[in-house]
Protein backbone atom coordinates (compact mmCIF):
# COMPACT_ATOMS: atom_id res chain seq x y z
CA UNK A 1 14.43 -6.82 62.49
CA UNK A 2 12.21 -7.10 59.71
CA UNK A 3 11.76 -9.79 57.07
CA UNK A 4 12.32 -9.88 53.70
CA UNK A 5 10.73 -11.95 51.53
CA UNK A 6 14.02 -13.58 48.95
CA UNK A 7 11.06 -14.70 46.40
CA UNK A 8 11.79 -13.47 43.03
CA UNK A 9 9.60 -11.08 41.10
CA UNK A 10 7.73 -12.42 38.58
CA UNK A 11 6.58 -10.63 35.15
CA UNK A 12 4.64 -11.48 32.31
CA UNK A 13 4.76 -9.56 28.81
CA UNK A 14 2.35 -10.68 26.44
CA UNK A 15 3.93 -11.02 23.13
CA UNK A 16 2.91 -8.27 20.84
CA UNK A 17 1.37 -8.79 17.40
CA UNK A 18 3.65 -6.51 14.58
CA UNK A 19 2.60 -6.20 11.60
CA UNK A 20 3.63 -4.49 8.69
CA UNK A 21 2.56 -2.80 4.99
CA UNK A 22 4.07 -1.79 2.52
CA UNK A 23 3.01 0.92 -0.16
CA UNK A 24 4.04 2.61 -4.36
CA UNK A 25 6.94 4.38 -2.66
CA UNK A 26 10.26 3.75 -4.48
CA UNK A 27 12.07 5.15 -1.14
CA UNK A 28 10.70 1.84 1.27
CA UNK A 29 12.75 -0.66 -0.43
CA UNK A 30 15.86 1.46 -1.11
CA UNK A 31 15.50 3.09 2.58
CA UNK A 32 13.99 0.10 4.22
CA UNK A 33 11.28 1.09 5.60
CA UNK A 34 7.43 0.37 5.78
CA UNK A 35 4.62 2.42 4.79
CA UNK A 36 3.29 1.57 8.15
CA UNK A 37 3.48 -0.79 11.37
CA UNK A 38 0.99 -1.81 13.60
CA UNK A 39 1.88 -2.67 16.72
CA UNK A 40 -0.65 -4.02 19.05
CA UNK A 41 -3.75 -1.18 18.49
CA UNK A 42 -1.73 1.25 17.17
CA UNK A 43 -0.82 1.86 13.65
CA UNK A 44 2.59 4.54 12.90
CA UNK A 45 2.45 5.36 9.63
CA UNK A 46 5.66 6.72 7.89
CA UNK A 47 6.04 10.45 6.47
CA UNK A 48 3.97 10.02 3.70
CA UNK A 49 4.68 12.34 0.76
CA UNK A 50 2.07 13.04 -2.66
CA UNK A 51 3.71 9.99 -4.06
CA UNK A 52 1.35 9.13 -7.41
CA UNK A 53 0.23 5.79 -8.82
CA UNK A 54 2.48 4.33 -11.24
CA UNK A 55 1.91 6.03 -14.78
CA UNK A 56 0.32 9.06 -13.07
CA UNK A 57 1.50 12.71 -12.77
CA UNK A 58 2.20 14.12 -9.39
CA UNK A 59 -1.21 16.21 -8.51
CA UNK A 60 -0.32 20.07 -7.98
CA UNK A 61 -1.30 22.58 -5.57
CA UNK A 62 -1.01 22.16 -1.57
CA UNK A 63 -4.50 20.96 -0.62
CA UNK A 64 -4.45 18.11 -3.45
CA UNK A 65 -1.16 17.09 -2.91
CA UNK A 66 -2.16 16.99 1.16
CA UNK A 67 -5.43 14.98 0.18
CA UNK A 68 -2.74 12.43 -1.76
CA UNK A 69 -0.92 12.41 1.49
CA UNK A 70 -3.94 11.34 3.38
CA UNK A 71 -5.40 8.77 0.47
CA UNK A 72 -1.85 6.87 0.82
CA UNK A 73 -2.23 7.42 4.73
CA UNK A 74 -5.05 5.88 5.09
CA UNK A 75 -4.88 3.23 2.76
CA UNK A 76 -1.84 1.94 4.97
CA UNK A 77 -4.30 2.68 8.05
CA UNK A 78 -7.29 0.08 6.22
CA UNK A 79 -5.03 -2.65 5.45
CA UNK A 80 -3.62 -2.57 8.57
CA UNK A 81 -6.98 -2.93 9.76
CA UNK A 82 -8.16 0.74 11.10
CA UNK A 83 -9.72 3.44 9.74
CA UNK A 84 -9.52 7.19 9.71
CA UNK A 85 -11.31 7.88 12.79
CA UNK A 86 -9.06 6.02 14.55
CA UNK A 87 -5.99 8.85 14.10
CA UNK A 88 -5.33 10.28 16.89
CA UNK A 89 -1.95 12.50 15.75
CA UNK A 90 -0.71 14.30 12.59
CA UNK A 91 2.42 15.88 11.76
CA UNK A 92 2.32 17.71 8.98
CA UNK A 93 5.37 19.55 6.57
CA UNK A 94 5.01 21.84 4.51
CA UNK A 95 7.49 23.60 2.42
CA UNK A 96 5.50 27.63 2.16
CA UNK A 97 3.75 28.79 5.16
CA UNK A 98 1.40 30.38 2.50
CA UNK A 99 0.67 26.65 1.89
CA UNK A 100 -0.63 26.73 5.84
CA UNK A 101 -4.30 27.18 5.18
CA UNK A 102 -4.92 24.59 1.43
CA UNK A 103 -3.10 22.01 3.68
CA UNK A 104 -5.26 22.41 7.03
CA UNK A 105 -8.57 22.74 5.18
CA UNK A 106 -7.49 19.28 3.56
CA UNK A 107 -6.34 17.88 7.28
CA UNK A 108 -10.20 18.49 7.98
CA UNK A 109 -11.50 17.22 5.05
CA UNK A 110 -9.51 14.01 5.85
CA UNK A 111 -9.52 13.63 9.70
CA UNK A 112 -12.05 16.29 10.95
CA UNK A 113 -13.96 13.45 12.59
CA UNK A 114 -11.41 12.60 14.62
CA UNK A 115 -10.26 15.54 15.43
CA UNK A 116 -6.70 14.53 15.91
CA UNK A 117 -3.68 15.88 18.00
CA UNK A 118 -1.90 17.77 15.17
CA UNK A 119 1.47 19.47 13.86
CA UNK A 120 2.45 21.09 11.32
CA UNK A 121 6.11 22.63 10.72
CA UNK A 122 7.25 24.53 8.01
CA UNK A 123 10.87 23.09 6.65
CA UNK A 124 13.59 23.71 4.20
CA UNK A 125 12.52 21.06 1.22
CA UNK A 126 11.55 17.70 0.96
CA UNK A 127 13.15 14.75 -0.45
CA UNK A 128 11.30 15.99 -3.90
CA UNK A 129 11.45 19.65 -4.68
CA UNK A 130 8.13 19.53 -6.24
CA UNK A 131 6.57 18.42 -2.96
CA UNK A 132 5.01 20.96 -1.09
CA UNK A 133 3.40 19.01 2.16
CA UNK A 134 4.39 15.40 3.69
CA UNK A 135 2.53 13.67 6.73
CA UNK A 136 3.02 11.20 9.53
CA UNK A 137 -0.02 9.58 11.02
CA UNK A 138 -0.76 7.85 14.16
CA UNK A 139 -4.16 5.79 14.76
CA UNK A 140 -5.11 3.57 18.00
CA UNK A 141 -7.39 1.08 16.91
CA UNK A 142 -10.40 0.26 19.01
């Protein structure tokens, strides 16, 4: 017959370090949400839509609205204490699949270093009808 040991298993989880930031969105507070959370070494950053700075006007045209994606992106990305070549996945949405091209030449403007694991779907609308492109980012911090 063989033995059995009646010990108990033992397991240790290291608390994790969560952190939080919060950006100009209007939609965080009323949705409750953060711009981004890190989590240990990796940073989720929310869909992030062309969202201008107070008193500004919403930039036009796919491939500046993407770049205003990826400014507010990776300003959550900095303060959470990563950079862009940390990203290692983007979903993108875009509202015109004519858009397709002005949005990807951004994507590589903004995270062509990196080279990132990337999406991008075409959808109905976006919260704002004069959006045309929203992102999510995800970077692993080294």
């Amino acid at each position: 017959m063989a033995s059995h040991s009646s010990s108990p298993c033992m397991y240790y989880v290291e608390s994790v370090q969560r952190s939080h930031h919060h950006g100009i969105s209007p939609y965080e507070s009323a949705y409750g949400f953060s711009r981004a959370v890190r989590v240990g070494d990796t940073i989720h950053v929310a869909g992030t839509a062309p969202v201008p700075e107070p008193g500004e006007e919403l930039v036009g045209g796919a491939h500046a609205q993407m770049l205003r994606c990826g400014e507010i992106a990776g300003q959550a990305i900095e303060a959470l204490g990563g950079s862009m070549t940390d990203v290692v996945r983007t979903r993108m949405f875009i509202t015109n699949r004519h858009d397709a091209d002005d949005v990807g030449r951004a994507h590589k403007e903004l995270f062509g270093g990196s080279e990132p694991a990337a999406t991008m779907v075409v959808v109905a609308a976006l919260l704002d009808p004069n959006w045309l492109v929203e992102i999510e980012v995800e970077a692993i911090v080294s």
